[in-house]
C-alpha atoms as a PDB file:
ATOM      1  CA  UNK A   1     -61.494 151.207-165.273  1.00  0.00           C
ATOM      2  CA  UNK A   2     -65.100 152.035-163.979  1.00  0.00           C
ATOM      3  CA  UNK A   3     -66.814 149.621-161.757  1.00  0.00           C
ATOM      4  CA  UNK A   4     -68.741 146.760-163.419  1.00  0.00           C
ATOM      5  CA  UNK A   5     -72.374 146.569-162.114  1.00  0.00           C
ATOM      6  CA  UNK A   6     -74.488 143.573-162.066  1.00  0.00           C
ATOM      7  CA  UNK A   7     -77.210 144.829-164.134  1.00  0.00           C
ATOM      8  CA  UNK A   8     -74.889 146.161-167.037  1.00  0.00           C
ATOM      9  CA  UNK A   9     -74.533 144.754-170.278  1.00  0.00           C
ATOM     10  CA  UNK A  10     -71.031 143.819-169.638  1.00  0.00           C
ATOM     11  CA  UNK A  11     -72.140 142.148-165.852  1.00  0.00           C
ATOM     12  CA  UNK A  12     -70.906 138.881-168.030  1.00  0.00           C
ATOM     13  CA  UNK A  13     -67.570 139.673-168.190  1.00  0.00           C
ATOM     14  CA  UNK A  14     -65.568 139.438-165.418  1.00  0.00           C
ATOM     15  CA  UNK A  15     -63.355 142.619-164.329  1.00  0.00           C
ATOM     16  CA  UNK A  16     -61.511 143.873-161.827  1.00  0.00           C
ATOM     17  CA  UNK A  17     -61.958 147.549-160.968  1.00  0.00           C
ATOM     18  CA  UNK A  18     -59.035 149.535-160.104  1.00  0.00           C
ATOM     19  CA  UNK A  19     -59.402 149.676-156.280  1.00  0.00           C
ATOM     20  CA  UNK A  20     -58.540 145.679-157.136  1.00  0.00           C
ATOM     21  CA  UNK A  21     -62.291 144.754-155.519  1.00  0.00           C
ATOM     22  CA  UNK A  22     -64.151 142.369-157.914  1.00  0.00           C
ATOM     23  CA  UNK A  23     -67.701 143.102-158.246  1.00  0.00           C
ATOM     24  CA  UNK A  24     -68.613 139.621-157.022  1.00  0.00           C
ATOM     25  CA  UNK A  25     -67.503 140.097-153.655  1.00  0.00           C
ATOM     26  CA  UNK A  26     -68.117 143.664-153.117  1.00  0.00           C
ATOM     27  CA  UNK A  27     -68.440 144.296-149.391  1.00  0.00           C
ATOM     28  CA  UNK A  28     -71.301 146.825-150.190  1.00  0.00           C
ATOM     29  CA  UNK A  29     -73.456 143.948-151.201  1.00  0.00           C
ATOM     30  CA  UNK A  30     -74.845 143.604-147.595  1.00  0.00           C
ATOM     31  CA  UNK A  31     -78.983 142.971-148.843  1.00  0.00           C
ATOM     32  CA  UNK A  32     -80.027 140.217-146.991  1.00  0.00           C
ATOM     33  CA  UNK A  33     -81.315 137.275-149.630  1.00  0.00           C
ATOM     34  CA  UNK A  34     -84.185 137.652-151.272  1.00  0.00           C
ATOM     35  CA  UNK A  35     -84.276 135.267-153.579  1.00  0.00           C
ATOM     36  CA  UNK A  36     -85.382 131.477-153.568  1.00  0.00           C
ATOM     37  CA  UNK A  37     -84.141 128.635-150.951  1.00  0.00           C
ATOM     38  CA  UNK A  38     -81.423 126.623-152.761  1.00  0.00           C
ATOM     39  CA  UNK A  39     -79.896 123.438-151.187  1.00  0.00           C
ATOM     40  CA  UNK A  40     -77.142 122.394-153.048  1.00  0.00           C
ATOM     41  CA  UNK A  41     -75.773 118.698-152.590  1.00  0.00           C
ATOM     42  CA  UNK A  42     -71.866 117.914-152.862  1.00  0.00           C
ATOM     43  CA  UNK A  43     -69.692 120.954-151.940  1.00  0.00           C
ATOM     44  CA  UNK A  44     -66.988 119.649-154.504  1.00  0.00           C
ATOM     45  CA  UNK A  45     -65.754 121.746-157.437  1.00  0.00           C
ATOM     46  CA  UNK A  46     -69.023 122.169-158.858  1.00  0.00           C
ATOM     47  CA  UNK A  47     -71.278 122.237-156.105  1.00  0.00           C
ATOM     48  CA  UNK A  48     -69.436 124.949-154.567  1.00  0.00           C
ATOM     49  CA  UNK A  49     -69.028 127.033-157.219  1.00  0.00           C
ATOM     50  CA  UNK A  50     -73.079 126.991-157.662  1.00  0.00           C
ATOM     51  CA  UNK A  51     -73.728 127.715-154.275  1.00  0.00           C
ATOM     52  CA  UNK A  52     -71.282 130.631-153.851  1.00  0.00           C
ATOM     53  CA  UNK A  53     -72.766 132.089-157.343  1.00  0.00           C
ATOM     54  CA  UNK A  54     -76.271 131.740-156.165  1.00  0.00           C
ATOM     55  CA  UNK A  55     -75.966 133.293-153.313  1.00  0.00           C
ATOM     56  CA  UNK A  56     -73.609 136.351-154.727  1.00  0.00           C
ATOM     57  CA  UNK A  57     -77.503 136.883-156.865  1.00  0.00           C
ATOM     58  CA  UNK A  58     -79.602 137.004-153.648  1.00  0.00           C
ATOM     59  CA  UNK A  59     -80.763 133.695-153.299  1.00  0.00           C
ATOM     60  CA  UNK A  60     -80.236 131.470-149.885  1.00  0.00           C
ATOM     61  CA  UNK A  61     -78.203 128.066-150.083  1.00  0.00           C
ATOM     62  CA  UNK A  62     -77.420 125.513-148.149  1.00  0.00           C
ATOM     63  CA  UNK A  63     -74.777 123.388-149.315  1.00  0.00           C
ATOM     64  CA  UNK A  64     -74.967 119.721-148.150  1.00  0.00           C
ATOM     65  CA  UNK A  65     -71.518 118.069-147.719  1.00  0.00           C
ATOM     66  CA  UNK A  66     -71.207 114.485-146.438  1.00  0.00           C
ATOM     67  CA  UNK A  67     -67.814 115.053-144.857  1.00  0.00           C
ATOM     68  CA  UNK A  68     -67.998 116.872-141.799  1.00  0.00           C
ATOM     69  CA  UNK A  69     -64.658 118.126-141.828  1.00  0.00           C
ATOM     70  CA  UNK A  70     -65.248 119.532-144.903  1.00  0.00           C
ATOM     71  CA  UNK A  71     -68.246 121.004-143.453  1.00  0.00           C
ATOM     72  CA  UNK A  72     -66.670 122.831-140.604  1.00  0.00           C
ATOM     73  CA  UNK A  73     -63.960 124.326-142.590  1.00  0.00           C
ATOM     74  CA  UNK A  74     -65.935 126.071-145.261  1.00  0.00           C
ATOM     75  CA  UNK A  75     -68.651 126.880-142.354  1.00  0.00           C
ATOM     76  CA  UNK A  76     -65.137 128.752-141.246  1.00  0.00           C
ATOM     77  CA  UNK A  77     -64.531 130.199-144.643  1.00  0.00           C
ATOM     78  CA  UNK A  78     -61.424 128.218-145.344  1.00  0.00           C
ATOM     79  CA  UNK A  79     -61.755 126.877-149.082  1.00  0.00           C
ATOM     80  CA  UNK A  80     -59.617 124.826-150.453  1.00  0.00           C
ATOM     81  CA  UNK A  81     -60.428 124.577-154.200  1.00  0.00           C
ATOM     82  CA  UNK A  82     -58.768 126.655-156.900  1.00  0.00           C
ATOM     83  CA  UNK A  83     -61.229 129.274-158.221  1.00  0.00           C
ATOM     84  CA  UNK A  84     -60.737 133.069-158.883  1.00  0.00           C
ATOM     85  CA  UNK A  85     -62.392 134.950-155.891  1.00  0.00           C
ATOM     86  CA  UNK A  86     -64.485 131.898-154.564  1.00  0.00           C
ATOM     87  CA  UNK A  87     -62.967 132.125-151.154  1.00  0.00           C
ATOM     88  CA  UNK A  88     -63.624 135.737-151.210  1.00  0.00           C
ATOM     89  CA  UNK A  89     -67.511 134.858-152.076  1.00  0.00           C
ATOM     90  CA  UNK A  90     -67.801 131.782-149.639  1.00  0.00           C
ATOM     91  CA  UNK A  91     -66.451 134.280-147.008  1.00  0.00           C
ATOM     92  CA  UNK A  92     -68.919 137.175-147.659  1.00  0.00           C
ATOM     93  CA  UNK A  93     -71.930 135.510-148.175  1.00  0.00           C
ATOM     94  CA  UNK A  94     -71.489 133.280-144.981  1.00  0.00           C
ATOM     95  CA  UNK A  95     -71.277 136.417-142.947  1.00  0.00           C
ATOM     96  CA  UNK A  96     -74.477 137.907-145.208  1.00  0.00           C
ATOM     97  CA  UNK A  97     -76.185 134.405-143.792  1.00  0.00           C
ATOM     98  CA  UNK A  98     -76.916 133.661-147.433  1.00  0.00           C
ATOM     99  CA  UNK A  99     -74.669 130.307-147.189  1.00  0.00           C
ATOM    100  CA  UNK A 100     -74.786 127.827-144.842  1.00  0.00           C
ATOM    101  CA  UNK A 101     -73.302 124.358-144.961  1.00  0.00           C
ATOM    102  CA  UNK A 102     -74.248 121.056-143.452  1.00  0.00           C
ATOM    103  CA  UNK A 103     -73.986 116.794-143.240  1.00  0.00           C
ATOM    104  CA  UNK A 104     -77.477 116.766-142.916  1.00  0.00           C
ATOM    105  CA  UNK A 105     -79.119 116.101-146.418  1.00  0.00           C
ATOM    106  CA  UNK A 106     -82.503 115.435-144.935  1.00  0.00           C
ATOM    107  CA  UNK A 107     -82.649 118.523-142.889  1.00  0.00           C
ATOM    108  CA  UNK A 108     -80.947 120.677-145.502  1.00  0.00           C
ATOM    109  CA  UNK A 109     -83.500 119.884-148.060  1.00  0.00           C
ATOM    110  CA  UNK A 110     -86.738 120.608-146.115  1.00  0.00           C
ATOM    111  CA  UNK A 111     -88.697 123.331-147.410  1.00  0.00           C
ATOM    112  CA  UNK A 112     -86.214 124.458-150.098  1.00  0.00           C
ATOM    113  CA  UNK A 113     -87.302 125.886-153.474  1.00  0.00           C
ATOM    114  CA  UNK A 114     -84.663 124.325-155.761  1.00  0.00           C
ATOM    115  CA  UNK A 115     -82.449 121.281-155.111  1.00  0.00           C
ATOM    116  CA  UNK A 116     -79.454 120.688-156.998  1.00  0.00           C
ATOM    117  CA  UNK A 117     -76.909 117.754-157.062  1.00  0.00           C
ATOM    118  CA  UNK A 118     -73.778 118.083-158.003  1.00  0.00           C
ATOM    119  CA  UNK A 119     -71.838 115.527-156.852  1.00  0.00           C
ATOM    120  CA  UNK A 120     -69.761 112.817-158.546  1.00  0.00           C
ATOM    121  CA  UNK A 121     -70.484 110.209-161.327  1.00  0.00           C
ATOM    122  CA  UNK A 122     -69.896 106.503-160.372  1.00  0.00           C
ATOM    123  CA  UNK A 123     -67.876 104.812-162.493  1.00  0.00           C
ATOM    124  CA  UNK A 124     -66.746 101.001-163.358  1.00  0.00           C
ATOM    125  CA  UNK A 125     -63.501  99.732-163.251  1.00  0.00           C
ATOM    126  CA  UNK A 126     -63.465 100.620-166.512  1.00  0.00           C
ATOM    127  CA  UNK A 127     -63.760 104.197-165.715  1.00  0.00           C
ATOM    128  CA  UNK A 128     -67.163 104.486-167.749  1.00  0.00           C
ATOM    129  CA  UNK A 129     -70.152 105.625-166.470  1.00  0.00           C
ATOM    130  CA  UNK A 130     -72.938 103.188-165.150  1.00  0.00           C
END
């Protein structure tokens, strides 16, 4: 199967080329980020999965996380979510310096282009929204 580029009309659907190296975490993707400044608040399940896609297209995230143990493992590249090849992209695009995670909301959100939230819905006891 040939290699799946980013810029191809298939870049949409996901393959895996037969040296078994997905084309979002290609190790030859080594351009430094040149896209916006994204923080990203809540590294849950969605959160994440945002900021490891954003910075797979160029752009720099930090990903704000109120639990600091949380924190220092996927600072360590240790994920522990369920998502095909997201600790492969959490892994390369720390050591690209693309993705960088913090407690710090404050901090992380000075001077960014884009903010996004993606953390959880409060509920009732009901389990319905407020």
């Amino acid at each position: 199967m040939d290699e799946l580029h980013l810029n191809s009309p298939a870049a949409s659907h996901r393959t895996t080329p037969a040296n078994g190296v997905s084309w979002l975490a290609d190790p030859a993707n080594l351009a430094p980020a040149t896209g916006v400044n994204v923080s990203v608040i809540g590294a849950g399940f969605v959160g994440l999965v945002t900021a490891a896609g954003l910075t797979q297209i160029g752009h720099s995230v930090t990903c704000v996380e109120k639990d600091p143990q949380k924190v220092a493992e996927l600072s360590d590249g240790t994920v522990r979510l369920y998502e095909r090849d997201l600790p492969e992209l959490v892994r390369a695009n720390l050591s690209r310096k693309r993705l960088a995670f913090d407690t710090d909301s404050a901090a992380a959100i000075k001077d960014q282009d884009i903010i996004i939230i993606a953390v959880g819905t409060p509920t009732n006891a009901q389990g319905e929204c407020d």
